[in-house]
PDB file of N, CA and C in Angstrom:
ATOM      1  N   UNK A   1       0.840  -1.175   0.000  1.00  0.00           N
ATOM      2  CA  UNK A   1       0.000   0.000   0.000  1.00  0.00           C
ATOM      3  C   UNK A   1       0.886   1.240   0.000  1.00  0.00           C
ATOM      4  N   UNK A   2       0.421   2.673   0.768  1.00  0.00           N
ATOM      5  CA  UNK A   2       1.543   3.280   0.685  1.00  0.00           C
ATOM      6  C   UNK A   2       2.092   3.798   2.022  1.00  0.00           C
ATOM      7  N   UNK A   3       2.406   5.295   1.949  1.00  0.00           N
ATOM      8  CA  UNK A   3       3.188   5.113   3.295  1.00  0.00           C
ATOM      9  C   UNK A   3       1.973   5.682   4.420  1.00  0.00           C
ATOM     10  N   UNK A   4       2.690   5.609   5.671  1.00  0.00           N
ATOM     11  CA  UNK A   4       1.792   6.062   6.625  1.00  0.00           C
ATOM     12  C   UNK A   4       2.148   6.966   7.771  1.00  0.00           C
ATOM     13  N   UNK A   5       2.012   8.490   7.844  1.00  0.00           N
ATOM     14  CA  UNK A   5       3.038   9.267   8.691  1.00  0.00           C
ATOM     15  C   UNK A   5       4.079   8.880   8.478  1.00  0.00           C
ATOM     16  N   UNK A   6       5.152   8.544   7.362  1.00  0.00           N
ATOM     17  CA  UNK A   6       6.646   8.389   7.285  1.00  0.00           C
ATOM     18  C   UNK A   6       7.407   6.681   7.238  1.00  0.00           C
ATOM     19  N   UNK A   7       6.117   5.609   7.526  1.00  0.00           N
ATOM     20  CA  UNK A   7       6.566   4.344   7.838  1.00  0.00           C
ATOM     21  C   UNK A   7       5.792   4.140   6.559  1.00  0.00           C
ATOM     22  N   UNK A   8       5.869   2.758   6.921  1.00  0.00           N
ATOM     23  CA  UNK A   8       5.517   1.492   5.516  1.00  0.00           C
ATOM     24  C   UNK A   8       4.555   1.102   6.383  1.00  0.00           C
ATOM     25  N   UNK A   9       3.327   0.583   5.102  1.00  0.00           N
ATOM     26  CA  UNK A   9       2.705  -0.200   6.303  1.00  0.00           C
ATOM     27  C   UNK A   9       3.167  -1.440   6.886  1.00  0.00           C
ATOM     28  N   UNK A  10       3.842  -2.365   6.103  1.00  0.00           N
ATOM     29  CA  UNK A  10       4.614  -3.406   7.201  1.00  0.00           C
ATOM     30  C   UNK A  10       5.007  -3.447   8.491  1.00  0.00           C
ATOM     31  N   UNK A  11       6.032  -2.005   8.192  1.00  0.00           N
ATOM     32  CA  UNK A  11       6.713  -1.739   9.259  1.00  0.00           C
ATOM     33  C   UNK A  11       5.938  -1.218  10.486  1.00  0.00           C
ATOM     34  N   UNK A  12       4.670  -0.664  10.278  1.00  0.00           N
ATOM     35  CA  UNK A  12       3.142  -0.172  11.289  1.00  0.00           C
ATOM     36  C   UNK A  12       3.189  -1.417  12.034  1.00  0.00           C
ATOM     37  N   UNK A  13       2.499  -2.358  10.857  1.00  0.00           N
ATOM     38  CA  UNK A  13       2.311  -3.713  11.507  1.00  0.00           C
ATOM     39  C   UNK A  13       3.056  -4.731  11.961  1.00  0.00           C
ATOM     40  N   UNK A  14       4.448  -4.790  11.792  1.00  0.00           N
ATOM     41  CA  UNK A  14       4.866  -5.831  12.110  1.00  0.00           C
ATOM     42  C   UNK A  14       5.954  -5.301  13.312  1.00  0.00           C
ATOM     43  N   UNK A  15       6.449  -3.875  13.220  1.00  0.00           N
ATOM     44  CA  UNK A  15       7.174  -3.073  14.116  1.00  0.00           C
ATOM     45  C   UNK A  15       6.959  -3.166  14.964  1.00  0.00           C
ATOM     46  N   UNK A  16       8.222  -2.959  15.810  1.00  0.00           N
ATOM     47  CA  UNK A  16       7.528  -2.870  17.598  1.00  0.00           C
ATOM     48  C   UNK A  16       7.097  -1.572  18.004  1.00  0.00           C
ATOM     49  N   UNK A  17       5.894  -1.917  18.350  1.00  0.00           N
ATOM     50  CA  UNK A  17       4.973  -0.462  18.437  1.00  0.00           C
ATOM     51  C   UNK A  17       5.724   0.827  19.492  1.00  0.00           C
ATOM     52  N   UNK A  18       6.638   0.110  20.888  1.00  0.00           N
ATOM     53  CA  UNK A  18       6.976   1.201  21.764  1.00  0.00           C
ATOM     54  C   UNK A  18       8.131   2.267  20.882  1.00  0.00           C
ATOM     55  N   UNK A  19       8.958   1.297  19.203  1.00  0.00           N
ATOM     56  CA  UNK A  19       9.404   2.537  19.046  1.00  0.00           C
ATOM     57  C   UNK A  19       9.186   3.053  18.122  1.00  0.00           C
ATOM     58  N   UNK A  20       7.619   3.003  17.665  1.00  0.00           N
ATOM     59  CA  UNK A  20       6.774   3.684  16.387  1.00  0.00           C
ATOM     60  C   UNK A  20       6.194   4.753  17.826  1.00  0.00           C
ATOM     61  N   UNK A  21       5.923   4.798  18.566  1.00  0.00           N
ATOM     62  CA  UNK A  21       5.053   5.888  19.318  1.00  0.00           C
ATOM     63  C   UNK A  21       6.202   6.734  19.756  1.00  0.00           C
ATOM     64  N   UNK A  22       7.487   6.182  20.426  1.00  0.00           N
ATOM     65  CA  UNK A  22       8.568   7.046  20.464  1.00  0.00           C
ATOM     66  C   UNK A  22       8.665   7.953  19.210  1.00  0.00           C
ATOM     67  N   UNK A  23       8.886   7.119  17.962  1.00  0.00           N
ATOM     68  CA  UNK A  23       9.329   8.009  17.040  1.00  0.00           C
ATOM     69  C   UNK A  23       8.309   9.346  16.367  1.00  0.00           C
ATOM     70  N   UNK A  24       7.268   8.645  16.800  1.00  0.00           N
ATOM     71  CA  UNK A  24       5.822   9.786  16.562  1.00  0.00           C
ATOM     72  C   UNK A  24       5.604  10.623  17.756  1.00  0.00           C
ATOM     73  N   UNK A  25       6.265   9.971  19.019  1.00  0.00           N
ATOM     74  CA  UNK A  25       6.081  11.598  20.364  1.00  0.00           C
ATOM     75  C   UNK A  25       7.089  12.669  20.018  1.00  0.00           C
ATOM     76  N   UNK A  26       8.358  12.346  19.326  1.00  0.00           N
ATOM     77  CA  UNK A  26       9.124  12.724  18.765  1.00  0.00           C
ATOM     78  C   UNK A  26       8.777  13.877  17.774  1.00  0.00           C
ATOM     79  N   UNK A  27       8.767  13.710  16.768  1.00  0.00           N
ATOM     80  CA  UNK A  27       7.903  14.379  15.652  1.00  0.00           C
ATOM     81  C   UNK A  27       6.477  15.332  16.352  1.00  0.00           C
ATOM     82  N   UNK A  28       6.052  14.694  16.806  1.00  0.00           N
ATOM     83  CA  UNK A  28       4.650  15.446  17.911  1.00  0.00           C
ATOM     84  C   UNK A  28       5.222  16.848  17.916  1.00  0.00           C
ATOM     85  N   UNK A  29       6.443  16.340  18.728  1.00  0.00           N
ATOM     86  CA  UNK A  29       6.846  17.352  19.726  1.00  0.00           C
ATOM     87  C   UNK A  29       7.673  18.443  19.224  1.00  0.00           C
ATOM     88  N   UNK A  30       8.717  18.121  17.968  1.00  0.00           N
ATOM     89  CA  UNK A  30       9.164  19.016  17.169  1.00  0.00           C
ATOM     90  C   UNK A  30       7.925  19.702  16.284  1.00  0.00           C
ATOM     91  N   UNK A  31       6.853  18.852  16.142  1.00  0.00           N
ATOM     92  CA  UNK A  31       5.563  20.034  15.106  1.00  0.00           C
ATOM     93  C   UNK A  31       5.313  21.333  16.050  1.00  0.00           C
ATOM     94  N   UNK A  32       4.932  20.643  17.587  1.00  0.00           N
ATOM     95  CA  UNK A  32       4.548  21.492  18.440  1.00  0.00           C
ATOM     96  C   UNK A  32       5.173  22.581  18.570  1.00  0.00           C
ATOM     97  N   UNK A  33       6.917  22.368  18.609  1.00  0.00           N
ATOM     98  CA  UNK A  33       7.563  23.221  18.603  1.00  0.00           C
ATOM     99  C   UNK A  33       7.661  24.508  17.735  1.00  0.00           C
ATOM    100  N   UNK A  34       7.624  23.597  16.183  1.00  0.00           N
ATOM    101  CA  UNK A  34       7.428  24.606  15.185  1.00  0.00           C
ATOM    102  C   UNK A  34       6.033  25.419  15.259  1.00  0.00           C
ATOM    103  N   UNK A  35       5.034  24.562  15.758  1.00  0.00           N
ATOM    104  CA  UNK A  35       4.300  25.350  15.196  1.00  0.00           C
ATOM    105  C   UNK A  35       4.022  26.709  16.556  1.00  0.00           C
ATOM    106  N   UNK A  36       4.711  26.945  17.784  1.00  0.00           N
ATOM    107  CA  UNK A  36       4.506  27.918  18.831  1.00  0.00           C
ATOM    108  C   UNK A  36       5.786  28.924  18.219  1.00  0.00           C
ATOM    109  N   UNK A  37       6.987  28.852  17.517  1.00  0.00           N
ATOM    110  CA  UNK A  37       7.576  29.142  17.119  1.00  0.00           C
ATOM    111  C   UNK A  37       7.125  29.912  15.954  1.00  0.00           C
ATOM    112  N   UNK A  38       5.953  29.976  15.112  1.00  0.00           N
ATOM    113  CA  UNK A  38       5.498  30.567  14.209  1.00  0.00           C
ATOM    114  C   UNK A  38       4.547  31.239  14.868  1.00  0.00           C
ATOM    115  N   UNK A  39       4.137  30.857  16.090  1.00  0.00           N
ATOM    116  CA  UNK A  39       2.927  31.817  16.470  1.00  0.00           C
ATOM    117  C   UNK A  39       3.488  32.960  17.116  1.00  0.00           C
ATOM    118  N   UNK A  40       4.617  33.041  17.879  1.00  0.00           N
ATOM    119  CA  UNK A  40       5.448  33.524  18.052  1.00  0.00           C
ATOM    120  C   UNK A  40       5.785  34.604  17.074  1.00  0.00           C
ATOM    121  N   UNK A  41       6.256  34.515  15.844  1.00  0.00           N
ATOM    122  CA  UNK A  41       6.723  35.412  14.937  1.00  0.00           C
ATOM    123  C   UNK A  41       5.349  35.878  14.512  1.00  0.00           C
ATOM    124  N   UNK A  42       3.925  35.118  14.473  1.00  0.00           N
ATOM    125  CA  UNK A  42       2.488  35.794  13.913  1.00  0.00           C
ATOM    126  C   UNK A  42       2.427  37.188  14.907  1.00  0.00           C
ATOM    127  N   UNK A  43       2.518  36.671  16.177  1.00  0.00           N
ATOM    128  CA  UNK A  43       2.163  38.431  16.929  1.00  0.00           C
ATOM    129  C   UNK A  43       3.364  39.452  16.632  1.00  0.00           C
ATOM    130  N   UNK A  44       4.476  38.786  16.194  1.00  0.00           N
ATOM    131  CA  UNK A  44       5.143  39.828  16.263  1.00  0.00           C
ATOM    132  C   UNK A  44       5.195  40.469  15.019  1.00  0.00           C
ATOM    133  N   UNK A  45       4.931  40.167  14.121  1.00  0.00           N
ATOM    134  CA  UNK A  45       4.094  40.432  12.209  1.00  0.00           C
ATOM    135  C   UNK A  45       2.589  41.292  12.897  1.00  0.00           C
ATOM    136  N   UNK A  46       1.941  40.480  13.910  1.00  0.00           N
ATOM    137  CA  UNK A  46       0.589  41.549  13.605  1.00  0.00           C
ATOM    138  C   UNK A  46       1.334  42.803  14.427  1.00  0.00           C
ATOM    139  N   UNK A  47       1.960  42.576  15.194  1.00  0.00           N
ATOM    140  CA  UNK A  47       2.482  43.958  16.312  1.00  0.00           C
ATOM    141  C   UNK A  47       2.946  44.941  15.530  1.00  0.00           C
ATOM    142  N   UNK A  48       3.888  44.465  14.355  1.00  0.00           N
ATOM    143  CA  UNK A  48       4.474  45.419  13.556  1.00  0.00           C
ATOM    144  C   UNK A  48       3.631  46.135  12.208  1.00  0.00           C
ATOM    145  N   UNK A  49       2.620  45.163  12.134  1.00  0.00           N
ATOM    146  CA  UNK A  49       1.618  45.529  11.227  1.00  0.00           C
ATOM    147  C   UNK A  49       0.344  46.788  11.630  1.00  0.00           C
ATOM    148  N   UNK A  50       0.411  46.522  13.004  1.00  0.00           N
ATOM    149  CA  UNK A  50      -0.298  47.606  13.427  1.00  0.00           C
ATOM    150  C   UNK A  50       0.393  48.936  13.619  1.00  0.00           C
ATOM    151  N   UNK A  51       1.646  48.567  14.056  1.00  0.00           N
ATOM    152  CA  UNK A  51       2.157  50.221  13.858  1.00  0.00           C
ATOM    153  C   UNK A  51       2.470  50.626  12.847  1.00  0.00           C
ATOM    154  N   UNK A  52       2.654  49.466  11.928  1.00  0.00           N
ATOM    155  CA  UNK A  52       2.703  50.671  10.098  1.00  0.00           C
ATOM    156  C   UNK A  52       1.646  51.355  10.146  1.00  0.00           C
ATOM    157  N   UNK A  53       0.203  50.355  10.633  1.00  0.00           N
ATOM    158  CA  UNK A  53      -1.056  51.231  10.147  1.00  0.00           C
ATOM    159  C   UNK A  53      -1.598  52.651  10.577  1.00  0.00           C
ATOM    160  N   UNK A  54      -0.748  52.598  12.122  1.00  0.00           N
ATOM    161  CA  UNK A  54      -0.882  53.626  12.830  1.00  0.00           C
ATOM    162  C   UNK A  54      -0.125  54.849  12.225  1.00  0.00           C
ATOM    163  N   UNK A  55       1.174  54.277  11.810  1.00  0.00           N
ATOM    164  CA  UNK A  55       1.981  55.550  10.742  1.00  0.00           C
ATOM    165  C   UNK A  55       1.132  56.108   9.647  1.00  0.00           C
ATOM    166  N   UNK A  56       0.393  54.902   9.011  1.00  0.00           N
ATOM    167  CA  UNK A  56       0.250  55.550   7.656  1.00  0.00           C
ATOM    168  C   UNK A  56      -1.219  56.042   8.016  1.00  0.00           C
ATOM    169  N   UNK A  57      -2.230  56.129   8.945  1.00  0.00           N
ATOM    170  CA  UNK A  57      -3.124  56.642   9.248  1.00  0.00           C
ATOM    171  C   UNK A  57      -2.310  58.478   9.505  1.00  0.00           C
ATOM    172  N   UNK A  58      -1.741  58.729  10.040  1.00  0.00           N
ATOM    173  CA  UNK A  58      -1.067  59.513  10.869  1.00  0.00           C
ATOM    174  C   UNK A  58      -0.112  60.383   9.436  1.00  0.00           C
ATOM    175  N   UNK A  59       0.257  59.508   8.399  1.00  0.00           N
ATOM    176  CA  UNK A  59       0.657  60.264   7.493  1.00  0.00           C
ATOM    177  C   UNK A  59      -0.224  60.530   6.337  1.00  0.00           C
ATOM    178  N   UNK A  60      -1.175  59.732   6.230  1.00  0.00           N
ATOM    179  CA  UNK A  60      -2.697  60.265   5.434  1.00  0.00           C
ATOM    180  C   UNK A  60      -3.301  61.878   6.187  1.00  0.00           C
ATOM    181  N   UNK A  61      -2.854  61.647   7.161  1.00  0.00           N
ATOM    182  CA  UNK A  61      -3.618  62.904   8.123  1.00  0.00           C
ATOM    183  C   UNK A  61      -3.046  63.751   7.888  1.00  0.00           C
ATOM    184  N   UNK A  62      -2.022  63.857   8.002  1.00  0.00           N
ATOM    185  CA  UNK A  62      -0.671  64.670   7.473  1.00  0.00           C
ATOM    186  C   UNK A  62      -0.948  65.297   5.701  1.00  0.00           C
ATOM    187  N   UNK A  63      -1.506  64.593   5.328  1.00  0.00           N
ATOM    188  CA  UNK A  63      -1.241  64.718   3.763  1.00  0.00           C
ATOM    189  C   UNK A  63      -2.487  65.515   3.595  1.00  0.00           C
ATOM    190  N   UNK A  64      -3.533  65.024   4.237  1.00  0.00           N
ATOM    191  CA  UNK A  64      -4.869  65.994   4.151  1.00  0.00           C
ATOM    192  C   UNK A  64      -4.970  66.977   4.691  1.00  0.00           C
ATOM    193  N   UNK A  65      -4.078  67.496   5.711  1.00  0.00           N
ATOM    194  CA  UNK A  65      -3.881  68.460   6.143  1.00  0.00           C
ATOM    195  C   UNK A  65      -2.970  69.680   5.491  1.00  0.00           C
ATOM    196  N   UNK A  66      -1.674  69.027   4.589  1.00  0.00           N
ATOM    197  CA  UNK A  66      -0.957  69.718   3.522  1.00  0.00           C
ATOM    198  C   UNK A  66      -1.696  70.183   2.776  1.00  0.00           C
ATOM    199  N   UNK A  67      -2.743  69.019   2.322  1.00  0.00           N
ATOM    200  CA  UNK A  67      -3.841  69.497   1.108  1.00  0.00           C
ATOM    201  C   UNK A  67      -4.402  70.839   1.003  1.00  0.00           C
ATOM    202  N   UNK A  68      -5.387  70.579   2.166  1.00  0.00           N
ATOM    203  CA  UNK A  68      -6.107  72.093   2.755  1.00  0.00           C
ATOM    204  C   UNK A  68      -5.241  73.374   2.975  1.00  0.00           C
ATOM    205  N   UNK A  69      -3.914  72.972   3.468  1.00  0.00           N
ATOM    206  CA  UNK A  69      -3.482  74.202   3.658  1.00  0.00           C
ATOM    207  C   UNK A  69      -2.882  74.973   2.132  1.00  0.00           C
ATOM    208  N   UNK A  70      -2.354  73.660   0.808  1.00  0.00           N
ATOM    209  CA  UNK A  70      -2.571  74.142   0.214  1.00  0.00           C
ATOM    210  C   UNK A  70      -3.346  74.768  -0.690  1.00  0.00           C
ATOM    211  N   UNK A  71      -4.985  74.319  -0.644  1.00  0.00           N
ATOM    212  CA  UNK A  71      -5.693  74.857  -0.902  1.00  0.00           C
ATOM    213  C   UNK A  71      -6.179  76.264  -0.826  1.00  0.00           C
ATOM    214  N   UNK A  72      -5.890  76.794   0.269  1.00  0.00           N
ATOM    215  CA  UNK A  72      -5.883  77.971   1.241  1.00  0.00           C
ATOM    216  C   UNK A  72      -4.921  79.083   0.722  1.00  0.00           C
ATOM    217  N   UNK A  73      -3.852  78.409   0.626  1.00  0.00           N
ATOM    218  CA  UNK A  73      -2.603  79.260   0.049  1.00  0.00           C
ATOM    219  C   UNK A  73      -2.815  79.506  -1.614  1.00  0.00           C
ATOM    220  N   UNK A  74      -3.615  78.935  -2.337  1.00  0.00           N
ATOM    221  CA  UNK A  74      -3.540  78.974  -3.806  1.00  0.00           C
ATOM    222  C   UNK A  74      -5.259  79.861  -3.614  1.00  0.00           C
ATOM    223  N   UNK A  75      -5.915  79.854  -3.383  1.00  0.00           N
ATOM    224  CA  UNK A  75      -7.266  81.019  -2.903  1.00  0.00           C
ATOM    225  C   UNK A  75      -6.660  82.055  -2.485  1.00  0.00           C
ATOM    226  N   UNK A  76      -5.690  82.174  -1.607  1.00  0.00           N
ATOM    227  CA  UNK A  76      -5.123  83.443  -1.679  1.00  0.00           C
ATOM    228  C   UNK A  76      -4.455  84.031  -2.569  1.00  0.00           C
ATOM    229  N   UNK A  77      -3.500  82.869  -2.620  1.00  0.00           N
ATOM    230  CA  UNK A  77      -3.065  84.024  -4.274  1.00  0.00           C
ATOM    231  C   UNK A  77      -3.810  84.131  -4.922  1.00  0.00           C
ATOM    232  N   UNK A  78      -5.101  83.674  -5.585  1.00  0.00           N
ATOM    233  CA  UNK A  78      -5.865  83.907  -6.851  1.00  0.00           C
ATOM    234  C   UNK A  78      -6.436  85.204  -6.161  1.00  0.00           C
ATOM    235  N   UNK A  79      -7.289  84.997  -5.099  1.00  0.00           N
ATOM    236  CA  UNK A  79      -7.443  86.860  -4.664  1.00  0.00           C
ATOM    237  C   UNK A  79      -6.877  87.837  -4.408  1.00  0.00           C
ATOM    238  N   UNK A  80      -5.302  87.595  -4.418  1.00  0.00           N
ATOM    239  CA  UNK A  80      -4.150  88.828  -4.531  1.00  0.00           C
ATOM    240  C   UNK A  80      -4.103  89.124  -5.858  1.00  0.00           C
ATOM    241  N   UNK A  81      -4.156  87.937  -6.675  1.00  0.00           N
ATOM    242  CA  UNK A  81      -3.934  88.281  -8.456  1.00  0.00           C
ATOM    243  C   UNK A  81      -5.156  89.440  -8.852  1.00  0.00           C
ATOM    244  N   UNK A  82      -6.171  89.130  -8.442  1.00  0.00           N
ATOM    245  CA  UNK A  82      -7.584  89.800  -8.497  1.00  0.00           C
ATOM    246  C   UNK A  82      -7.412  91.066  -8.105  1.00  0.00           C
ATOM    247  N   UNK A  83      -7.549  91.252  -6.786  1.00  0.00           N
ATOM    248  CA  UNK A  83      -6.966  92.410  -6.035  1.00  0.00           C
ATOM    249  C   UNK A  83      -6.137  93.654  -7.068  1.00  0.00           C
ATOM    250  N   UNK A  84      -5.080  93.086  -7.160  1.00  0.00           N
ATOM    251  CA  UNK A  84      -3.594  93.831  -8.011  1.00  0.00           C
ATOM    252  C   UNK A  84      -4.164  94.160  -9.568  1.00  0.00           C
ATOM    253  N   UNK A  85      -4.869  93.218  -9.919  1.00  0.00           N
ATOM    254  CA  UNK A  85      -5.580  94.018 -11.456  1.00  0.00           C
ATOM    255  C   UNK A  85      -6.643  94.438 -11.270  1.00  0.00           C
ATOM    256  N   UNK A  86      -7.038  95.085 -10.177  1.00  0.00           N
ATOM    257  CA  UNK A  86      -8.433  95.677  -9.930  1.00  0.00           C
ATOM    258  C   UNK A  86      -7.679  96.926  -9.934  1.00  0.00           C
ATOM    259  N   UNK A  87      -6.268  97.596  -9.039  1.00  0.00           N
ATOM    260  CA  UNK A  87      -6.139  98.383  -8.749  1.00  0.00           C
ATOM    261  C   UNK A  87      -5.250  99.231 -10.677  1.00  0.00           C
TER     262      UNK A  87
END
C-alpha cells in the first residue's frame, strides 16, 4: 500500500509499536515546537503591522492636512492676483 506518517505499512504492523510511538512523540513534539515558534513570529508580524497602520493613518492625516493648507494658500493668491488688477 503506501506510506503512513513516514513508515511502511509493514513496518506499522509488524514493528515494535513502543518505538513507532517514540518516534511519533518525537515528531509530535518538534511540530509542536514549530508550530509555537510561528505563532510567536504571527504576533510579532501583527504587532508590527499595526504600527505601520498607525503611521500611515497619521501620514494620510498629514497629507490631508498639507492638502487644505494648500488649498488655502492657492485662494489666496488667486485673490491677490484679483486684487492687483483691480487696482
Amino acid at each position: 500500500m503506501g506510506v503512513w506518517m513516514g513508515f511502511k505499512l509493514w513496518e506499522v504492523r509488524e514493528g515494535n509499536k513502543r518505538t513507532l510511538i517514540t518516534v511519533l512523540s518525537e515528531q509530535l513534539a518538534l511540530t509542536n515546537q514549530a508550530l509555537e515558534g510561528m505563532s510567536e513570529e504571527m504576533k510579532v508580524v501583527q504587532k508590527d503591522r499595526r504600527k505601520l497602520e498607525d503611521r500611515v493613518g497619521k501620514l494620510e492625516e498629514r497629507i490631508r492636512e498639507l492638502e487644505k493648507l494648500a488649498d488655502v494658500q492657492s485662494l489666496a493668491a488667486e485673490s491677490e492676483d484679483v486684487d492687483t488688477k483691480g487696482e
